[in-house]
N, C-alpha and C. Protein backbone atom coordinates (compact mmCIF):
# COMPACT_ATOMS: atom_id res chain seq x y z
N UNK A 1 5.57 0.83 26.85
CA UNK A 1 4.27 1.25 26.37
C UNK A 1 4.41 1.95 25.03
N UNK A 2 3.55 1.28 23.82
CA UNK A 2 3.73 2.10 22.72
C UNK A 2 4.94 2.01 21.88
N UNK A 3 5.56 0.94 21.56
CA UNK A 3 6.42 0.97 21.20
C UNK A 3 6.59 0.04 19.21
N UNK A 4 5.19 -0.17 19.23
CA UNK A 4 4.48 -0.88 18.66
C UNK A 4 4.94 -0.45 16.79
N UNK A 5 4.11 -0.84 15.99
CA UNK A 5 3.90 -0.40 14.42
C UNK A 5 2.99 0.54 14.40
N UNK A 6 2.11 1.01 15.39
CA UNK A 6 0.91 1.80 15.48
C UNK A 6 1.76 3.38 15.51
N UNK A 7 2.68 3.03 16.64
CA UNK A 7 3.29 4.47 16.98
C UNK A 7 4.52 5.02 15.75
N UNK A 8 4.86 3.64 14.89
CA UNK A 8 5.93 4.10 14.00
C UNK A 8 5.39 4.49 12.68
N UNK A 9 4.38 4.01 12.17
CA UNK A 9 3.93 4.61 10.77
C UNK A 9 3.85 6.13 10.89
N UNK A 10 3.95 6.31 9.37
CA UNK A 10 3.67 8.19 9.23
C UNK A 10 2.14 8.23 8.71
N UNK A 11 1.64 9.50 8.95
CA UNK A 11 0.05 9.62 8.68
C UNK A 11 -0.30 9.59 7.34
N UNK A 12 -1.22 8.95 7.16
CA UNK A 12 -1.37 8.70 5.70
C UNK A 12 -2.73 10.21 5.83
N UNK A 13 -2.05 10.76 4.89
CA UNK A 13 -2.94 12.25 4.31
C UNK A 13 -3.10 11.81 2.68
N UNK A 14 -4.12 12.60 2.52
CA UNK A 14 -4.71 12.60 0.91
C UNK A 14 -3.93 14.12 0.26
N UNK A 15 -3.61 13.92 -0.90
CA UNK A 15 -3.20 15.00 -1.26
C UNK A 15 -3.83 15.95 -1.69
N UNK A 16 -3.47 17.31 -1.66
CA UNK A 16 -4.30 18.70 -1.58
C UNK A 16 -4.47 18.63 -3.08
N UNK A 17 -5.30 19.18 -3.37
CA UNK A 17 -5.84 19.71 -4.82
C UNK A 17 -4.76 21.12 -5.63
N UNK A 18 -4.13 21.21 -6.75
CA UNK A 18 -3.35 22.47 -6.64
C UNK A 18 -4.64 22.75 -7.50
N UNK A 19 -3.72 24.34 -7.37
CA UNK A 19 -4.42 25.54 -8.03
C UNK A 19 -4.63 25.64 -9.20
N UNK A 20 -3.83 25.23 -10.09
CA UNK A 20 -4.34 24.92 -11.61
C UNK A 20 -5.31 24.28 -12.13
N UNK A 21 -5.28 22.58 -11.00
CA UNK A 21 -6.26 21.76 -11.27
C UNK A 21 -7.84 22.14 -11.42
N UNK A 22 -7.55 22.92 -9.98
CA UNK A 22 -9.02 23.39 -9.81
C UNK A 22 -9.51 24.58 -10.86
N UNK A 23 -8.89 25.30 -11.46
CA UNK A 23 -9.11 26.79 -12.30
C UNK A 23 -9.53 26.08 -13.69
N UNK A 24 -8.79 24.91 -13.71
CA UNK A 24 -9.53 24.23 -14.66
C UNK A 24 -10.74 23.23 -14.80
N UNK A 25 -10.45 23.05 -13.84
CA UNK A 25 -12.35 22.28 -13.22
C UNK A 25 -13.02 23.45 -13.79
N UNK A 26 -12.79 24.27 -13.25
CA UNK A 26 -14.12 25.58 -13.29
C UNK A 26 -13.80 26.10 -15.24
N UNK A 27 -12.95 26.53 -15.18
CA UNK A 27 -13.34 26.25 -17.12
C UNK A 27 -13.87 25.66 -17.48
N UNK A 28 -13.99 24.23 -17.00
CA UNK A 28 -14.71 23.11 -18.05
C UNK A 28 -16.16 23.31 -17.92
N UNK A 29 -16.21 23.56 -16.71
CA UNK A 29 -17.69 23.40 -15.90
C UNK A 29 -18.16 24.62 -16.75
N UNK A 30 -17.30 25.92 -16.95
CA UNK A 30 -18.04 26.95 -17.68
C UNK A 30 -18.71 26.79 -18.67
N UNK A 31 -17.78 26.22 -18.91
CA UNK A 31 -17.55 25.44 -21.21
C UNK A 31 -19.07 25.08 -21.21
N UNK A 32 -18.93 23.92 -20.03
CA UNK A 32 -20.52 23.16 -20.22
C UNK A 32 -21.39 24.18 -20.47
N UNK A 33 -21.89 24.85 -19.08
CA UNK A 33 -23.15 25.71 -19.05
C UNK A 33 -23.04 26.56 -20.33
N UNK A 34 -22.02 26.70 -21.02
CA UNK A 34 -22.15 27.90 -22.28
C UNK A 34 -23.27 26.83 -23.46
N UNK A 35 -22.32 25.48 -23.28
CA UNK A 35 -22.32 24.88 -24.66
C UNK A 35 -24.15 24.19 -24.67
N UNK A 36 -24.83 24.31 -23.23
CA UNK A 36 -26.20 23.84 -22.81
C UNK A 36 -27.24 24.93 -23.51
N UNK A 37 -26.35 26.04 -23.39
CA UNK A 37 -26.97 26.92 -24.01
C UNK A 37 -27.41 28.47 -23.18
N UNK A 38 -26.63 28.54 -22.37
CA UNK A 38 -26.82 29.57 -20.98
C UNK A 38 -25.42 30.81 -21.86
N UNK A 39 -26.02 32.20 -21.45
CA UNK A 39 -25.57 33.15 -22.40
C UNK A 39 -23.76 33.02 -21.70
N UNK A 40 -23.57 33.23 -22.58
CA UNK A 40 -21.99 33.73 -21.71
C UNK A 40 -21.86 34.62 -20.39
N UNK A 41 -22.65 35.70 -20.95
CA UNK A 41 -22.21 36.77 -19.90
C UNK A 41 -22.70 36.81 -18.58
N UNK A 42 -23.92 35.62 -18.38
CA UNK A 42 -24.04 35.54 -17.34
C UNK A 42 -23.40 34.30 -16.47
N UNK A 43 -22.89 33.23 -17.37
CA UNK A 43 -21.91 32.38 -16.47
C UNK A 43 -21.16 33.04 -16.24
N UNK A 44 -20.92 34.47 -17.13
CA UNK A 44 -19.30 35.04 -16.34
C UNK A 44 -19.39 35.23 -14.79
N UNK A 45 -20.46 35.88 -14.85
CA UNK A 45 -21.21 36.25 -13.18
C UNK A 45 -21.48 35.76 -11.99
N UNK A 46 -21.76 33.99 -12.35
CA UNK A 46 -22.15 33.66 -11.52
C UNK A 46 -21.09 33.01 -10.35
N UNK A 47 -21.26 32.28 -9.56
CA UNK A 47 -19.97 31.97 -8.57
C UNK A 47 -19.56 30.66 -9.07
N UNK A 48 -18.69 30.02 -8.57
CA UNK A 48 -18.22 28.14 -8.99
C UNK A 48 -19.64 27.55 -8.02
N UNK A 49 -19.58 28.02 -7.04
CA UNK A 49 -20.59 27.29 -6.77
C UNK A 49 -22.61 27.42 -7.50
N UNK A 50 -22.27 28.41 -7.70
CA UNK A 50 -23.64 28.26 -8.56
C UNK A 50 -23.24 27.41 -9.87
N UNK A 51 -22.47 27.32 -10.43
CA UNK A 51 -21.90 27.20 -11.39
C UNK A 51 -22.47 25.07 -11.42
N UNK A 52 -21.68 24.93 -10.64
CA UNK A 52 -21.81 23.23 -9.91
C UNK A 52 -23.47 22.96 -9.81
N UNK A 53 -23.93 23.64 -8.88
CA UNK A 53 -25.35 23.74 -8.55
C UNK A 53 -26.15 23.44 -10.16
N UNK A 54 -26.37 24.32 -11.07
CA UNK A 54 -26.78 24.09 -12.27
C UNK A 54 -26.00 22.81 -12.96
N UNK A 55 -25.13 22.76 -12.95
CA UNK A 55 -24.87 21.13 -13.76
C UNK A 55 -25.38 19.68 -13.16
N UNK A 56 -25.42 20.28 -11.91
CA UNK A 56 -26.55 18.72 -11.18
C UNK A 56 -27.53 18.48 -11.80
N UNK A 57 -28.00 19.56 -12.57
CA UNK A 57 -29.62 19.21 -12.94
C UNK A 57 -29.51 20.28 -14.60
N UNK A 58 -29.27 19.62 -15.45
CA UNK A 58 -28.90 20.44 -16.71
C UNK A 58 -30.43 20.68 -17.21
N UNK A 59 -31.35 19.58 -17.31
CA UNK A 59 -32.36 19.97 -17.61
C UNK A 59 -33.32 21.35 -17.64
N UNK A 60 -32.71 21.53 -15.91
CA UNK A 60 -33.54 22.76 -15.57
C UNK A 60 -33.34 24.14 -15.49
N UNK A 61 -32.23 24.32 -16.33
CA UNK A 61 -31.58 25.60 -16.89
C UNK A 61 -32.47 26.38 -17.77
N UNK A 62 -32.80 27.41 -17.34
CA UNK A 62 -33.57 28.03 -18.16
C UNK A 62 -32.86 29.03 -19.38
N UNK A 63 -33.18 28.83 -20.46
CA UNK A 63 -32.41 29.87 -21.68
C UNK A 63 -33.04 30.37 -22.00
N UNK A 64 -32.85 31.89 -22.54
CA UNK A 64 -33.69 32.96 -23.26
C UNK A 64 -34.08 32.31 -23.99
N UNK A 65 -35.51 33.01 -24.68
CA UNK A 65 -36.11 32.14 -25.98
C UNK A 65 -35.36 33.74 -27.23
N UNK A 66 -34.68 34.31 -26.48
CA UNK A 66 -34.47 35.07 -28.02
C UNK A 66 -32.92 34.89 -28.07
N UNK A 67 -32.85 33.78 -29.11
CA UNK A 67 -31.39 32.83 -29.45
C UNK A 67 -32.04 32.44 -30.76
């Protein structure tokens, strides 16, 4: 019982994301919201995930009108 190709392969896993990769996702993603026109100091603030959330929909970013 089981002695098959089913029981001998190794598990095919996806590989993990490192830590750099991702620190730089989130720079870029910053870069954006700066360069749309959103102040610096408050992308500093906000989380990655808000961060993501606003680039789904760039349109609807609201910017100070005193720029």
């Amino acid at each position: 019982m089981g002695s098959g190709r089913t029981f001998n392969k190794a598990p095919v896993t996806r590989p993990k994301k490192s830590g750099g990769d991702r620190r730089r996702r989130d720079l870029v993603q910053k870069r954006r919201l700066i360069a749309l026109g959103m102040p610096e100091e408050l992308v500093a603030k906000m989380t990655t995930r808000e961060i993501k959330d606003h680039l789904k929909r760039p349109t609807k970013i609201k910017v100070p009108a005193a720029q």
